[in-house]
N, C-alpha and C. Protein backbone atom coordinates (compact mmCIF):
# COMPACT_ATOMS: atom_id res chain seq x y z
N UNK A 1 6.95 -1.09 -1.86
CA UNK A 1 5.67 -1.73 -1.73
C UNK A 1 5.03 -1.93 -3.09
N UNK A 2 5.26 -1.22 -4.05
CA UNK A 2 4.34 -1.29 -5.29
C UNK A 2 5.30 -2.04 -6.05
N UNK A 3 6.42 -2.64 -5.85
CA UNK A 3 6.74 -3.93 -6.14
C UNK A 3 5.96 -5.09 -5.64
N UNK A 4 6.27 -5.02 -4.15
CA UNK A 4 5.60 -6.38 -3.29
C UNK A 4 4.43 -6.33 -3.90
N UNK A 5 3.33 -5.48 -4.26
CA UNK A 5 2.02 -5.43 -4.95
C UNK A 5 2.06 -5.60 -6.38
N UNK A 6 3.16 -5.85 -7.14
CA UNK A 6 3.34 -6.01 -8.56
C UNK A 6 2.41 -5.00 -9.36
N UNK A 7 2.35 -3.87 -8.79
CA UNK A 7 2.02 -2.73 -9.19
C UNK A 7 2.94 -1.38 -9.02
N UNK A 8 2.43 -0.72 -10.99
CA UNK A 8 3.41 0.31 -10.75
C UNK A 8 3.21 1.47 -9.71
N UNK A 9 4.30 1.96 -9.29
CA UNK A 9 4.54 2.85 -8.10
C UNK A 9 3.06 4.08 -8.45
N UNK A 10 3.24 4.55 -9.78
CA UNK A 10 2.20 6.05 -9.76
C UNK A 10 0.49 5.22 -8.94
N UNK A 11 0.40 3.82 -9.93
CA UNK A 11 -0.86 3.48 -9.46
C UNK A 11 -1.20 3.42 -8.02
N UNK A 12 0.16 3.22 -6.63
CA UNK A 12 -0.72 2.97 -5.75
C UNK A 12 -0.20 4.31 -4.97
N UNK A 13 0.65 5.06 -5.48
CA UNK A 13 0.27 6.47 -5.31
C UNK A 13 -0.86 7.20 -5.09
N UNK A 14 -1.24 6.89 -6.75
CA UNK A 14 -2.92 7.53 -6.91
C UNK A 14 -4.23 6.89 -6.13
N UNK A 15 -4.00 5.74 -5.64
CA UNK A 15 -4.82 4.45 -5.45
C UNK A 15 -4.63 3.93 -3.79
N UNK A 16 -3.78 4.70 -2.94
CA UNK A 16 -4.24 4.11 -2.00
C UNK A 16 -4.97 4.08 -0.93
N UNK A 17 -5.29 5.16 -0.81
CA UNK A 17 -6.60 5.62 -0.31
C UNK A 17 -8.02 4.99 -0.51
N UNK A 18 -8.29 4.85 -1.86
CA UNK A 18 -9.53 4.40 -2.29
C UNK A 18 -9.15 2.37 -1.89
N UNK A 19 -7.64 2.13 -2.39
CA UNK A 19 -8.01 0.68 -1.81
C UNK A 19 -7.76 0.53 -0.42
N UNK A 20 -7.79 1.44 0.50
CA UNK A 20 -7.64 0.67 1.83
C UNK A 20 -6.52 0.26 2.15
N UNK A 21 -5.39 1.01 1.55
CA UNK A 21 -3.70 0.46 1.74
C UNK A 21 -2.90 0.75 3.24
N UNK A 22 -2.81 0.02 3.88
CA UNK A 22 -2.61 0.91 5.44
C UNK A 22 -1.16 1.18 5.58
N UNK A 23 -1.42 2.54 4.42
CA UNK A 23 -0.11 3.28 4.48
C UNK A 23 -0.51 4.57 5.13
N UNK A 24 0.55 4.99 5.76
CA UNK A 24 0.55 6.65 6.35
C UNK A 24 1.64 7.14 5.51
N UNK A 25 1.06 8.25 5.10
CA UNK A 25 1.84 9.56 3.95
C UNK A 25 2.87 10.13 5.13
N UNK A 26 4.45 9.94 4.80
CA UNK A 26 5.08 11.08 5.86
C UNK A 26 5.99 11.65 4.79
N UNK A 27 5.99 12.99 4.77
CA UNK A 27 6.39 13.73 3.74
C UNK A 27 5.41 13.42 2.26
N UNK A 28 6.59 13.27 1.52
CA UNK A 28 5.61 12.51 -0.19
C UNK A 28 5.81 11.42 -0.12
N UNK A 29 6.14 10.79 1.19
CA UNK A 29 6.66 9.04 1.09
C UNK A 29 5.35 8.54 1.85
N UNK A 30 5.33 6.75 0.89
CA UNK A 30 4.32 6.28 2.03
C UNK A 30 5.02 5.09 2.64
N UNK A 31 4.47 5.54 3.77
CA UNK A 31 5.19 3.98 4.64
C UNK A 31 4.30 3.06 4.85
N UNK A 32 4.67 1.86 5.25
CA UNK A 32 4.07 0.54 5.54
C UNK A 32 4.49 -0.16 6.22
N UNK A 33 4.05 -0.97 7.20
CA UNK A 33 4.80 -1.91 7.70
C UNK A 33 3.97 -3.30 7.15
N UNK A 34 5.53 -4.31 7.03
CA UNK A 34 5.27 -5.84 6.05
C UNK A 34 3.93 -6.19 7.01
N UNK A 35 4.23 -6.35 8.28
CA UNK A 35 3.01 -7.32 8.78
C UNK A 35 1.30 -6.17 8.34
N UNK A 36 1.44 -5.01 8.39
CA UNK A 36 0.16 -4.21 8.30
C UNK A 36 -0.27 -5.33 6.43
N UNK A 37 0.75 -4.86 5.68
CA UNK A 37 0.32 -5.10 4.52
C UNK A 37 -0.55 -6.65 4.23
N UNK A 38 0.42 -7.50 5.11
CA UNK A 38 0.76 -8.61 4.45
C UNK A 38 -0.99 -9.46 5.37
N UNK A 39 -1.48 -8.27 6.56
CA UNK A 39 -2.99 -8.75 7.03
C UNK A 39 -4.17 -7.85 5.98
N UNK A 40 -3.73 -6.63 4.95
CA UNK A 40 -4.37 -6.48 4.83
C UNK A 40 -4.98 -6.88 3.01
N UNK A 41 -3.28 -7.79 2.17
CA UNK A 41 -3.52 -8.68 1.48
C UNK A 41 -4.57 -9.89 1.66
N UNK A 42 -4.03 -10.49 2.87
CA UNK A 42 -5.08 -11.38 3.96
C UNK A 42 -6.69 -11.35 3.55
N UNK A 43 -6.96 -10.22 3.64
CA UNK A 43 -8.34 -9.43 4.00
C UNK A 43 -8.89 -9.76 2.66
N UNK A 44 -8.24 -9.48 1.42
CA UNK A 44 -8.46 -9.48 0.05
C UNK A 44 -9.27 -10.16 -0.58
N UNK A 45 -8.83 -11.84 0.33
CA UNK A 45 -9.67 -12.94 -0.57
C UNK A 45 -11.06 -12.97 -0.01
C-alpha cells in the first residue's frame, strides 16, 4: 500500500491513524482492501 500511496512504508506506518487510512493492524501488518482504499483516496479531493 505505501507504494500504491507513493509513500514511504515507515510514513504510513506512523501516519495512519491520524490520516484516516482504513487499514486494520493484524499482527505488525496492516491490511487493506483495494476497493476500501481506492473510496477512501475518492474522499481526498
Amino acid at each position: 500500500m505505501a507504494d500504491y500511496l507513493n509513500k514511504p512504508r515507515p510514513f504510513v506506518y506512523g501516519n495512519w491513524k491520524d490520516l484516516g487510512l482504513p487499514f486494520k493492524k493484524v499482527g505488525q501488518s496492516l491490511w487493506c482492501r483495494p476497493a476500501d482504499l481506492e473510496k477512501w483516496l475518492d474522499g481526498q479531493n
